[in-house]
N, C-alpha and C. Protein backbone atom coordinates (compact mmCIF):
# COMPACT_ATOMS: atom_id res chain seq x y z
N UNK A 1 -1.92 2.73 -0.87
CA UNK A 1 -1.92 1.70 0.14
C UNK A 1 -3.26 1.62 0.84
N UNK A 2 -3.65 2.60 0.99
CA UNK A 2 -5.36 2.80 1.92
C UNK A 2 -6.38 1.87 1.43
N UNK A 3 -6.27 2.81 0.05
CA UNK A 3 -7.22 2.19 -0.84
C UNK A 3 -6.81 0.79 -1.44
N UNK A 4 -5.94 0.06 -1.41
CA UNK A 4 -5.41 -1.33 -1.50
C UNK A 4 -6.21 -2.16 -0.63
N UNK A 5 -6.07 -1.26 0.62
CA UNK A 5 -6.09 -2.05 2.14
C UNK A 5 -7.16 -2.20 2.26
N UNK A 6 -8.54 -1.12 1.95
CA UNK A 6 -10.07 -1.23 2.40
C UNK A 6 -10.36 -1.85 1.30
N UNK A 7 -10.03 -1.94 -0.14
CA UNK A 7 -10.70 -2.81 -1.17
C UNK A 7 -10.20 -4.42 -1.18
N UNK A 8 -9.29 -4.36 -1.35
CA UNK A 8 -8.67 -6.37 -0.91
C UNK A 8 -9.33 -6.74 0.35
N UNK A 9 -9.66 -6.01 1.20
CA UNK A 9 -9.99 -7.06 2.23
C UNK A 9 -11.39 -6.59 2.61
N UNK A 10 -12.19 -5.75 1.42
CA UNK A 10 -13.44 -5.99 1.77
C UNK A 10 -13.88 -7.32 0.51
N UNK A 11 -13.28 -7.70 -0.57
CA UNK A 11 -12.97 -8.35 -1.47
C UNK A 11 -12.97 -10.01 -0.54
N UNK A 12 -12.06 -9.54 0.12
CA UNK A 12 -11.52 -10.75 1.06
C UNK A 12 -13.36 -11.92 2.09
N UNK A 13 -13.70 -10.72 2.92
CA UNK A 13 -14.64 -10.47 3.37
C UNK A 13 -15.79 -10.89 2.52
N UNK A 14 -16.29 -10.30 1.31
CA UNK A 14 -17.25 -10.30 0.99
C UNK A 14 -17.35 -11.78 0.01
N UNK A 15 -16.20 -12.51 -0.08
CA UNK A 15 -16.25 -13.60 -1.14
C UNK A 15 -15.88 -14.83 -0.09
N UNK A 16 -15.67 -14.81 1.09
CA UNK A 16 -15.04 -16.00 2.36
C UNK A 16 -16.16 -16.01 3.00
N UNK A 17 -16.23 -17.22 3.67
CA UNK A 17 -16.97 -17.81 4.71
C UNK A 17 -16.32 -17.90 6.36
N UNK A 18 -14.93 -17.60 6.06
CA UNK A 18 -14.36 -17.00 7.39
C UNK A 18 -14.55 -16.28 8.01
N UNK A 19 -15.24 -15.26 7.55
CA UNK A 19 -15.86 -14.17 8.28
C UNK A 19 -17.25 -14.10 8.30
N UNK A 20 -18.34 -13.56 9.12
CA UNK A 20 -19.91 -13.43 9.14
C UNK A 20 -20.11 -12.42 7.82
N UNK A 21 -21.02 -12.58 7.39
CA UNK A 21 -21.41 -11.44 6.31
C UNK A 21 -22.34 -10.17 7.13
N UNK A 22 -21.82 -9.75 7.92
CA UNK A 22 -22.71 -8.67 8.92
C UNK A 22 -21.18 -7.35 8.67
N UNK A 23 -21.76 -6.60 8.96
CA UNK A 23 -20.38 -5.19 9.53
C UNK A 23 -19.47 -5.88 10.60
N UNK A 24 -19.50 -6.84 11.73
CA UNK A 24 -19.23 -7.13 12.89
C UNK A 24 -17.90 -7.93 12.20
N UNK A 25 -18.60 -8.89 11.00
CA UNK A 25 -17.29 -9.37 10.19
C UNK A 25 -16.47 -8.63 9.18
N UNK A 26 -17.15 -7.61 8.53
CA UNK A 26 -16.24 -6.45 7.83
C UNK A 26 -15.04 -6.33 8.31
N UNK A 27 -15.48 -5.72 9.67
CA UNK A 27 -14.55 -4.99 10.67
C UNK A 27 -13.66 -6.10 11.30
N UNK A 28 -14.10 -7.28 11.69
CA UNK A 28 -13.00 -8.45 11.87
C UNK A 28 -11.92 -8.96 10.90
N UNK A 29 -12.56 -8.55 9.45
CA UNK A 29 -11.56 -8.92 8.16
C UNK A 29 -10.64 -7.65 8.32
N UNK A 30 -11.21 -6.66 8.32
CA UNK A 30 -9.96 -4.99 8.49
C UNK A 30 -9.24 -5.29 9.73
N UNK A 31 -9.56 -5.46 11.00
CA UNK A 31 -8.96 -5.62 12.04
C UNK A 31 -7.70 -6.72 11.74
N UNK A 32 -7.81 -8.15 11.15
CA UNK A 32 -7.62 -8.93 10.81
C UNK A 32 -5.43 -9.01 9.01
N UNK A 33 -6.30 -7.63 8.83
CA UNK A 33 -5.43 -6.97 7.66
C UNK A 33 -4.53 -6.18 7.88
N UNK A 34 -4.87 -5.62 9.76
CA UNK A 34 -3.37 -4.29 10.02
C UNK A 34 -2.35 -4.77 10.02
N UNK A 35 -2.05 -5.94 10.42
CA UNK A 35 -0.18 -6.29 10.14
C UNK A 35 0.23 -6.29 8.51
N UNK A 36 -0.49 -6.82 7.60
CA UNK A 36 -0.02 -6.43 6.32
C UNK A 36 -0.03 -5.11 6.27
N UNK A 37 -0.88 -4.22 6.69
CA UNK A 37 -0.73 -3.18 6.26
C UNK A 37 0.37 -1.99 6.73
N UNK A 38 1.17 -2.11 7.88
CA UNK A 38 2.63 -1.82 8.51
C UNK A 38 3.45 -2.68 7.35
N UNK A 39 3.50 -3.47 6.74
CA UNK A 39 4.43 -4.20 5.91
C UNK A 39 4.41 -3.30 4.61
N UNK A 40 3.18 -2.80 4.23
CA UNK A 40 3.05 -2.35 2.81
C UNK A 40 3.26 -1.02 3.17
N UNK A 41 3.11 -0.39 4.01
CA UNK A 41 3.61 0.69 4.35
C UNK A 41 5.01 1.10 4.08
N UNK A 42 5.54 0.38 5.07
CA UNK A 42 7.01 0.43 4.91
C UNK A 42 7.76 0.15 3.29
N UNK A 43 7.22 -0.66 2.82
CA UNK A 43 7.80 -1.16 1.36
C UNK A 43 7.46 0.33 0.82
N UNK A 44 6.19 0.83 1.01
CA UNK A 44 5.94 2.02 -0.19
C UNK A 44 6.82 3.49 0.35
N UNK A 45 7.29 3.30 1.48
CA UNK A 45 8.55 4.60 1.79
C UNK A 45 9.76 3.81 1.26
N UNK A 46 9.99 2.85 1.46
CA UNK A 46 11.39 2.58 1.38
C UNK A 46 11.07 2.57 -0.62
N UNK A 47 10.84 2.30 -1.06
CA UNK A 47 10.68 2.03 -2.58
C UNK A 47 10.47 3.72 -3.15
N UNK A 48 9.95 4.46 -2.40
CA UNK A 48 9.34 5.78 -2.69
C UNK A 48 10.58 6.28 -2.76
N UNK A 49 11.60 6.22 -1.76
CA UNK A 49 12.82 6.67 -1.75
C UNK A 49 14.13 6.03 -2.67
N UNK A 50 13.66 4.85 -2.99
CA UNK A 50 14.83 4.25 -4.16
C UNK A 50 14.24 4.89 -5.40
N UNK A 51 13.19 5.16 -5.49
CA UNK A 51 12.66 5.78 -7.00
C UNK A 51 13.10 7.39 -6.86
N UNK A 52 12.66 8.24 -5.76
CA UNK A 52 13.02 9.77 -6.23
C UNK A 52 14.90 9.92 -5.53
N UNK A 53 15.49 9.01 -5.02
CA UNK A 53 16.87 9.22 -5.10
C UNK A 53 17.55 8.71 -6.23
N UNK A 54 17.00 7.39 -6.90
CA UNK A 54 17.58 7.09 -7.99
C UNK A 54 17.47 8.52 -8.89
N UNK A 55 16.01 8.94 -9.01
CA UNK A 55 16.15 10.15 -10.27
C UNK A 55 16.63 11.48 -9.66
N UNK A 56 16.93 11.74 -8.32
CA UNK A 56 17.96 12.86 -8.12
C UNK A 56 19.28 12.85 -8.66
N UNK A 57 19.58 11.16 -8.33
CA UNK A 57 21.28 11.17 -8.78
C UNK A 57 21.05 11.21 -10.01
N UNK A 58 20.11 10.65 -11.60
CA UNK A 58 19.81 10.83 -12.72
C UNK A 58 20.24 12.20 -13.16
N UNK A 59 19.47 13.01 -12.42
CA UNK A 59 19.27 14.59 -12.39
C UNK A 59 20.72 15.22 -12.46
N UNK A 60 21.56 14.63 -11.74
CA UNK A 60 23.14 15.56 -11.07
C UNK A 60 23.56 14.78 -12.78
N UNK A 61 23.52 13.59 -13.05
CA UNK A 61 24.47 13.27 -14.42
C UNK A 61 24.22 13.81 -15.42
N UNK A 62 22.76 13.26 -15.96
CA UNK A 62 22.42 13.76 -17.02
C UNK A 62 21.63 15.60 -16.73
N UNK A 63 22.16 16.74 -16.99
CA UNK A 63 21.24 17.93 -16.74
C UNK A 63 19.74 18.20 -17.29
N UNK A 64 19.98 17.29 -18.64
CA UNK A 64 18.49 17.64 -19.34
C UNK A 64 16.92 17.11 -18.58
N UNK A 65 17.89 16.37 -17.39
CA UNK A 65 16.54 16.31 -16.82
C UNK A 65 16.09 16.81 -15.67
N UNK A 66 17.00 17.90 -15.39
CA UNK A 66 16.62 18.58 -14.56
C UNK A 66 15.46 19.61 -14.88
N UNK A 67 14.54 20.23 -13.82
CA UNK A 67 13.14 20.74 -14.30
C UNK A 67 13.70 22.39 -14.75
N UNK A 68 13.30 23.22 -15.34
CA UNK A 68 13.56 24.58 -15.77
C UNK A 68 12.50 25.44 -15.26
């Protein structure tokens, strides 16, 4: 997610005319990106947890995939 967050929106930044091409606009495009980034946050716990509970319950059915 970090690295999503500082590369898309220096991407963002460095190819728009919405922002100044100085650091002053860097930092207005990042400033500009924290509410997506509470959104993608959240998706990557909540998804993090449908993926390693889906393969816990995997784990209890099938045994062979449990680790040894």
């Amino acid at each position: 997610t970090t690295i999503f967050f500082l590369v898309s929106n220096f991407g963002c930044w460095i190819g728009s005319t919405s922002y100044p091409q100085t650091f002053n606009g860097l930092l207005a495009c990042y400033v500009a990106g924290i509410p997506f980034l509470k959104g993608t946050l959240l998706g990557d716990f909540f998804y993090s947890g449908v993926l390693f509970g889906a393969f816990a319950l995997a784990q209890k059915k099938f045994p062979v995939l449990q680790l040894k």
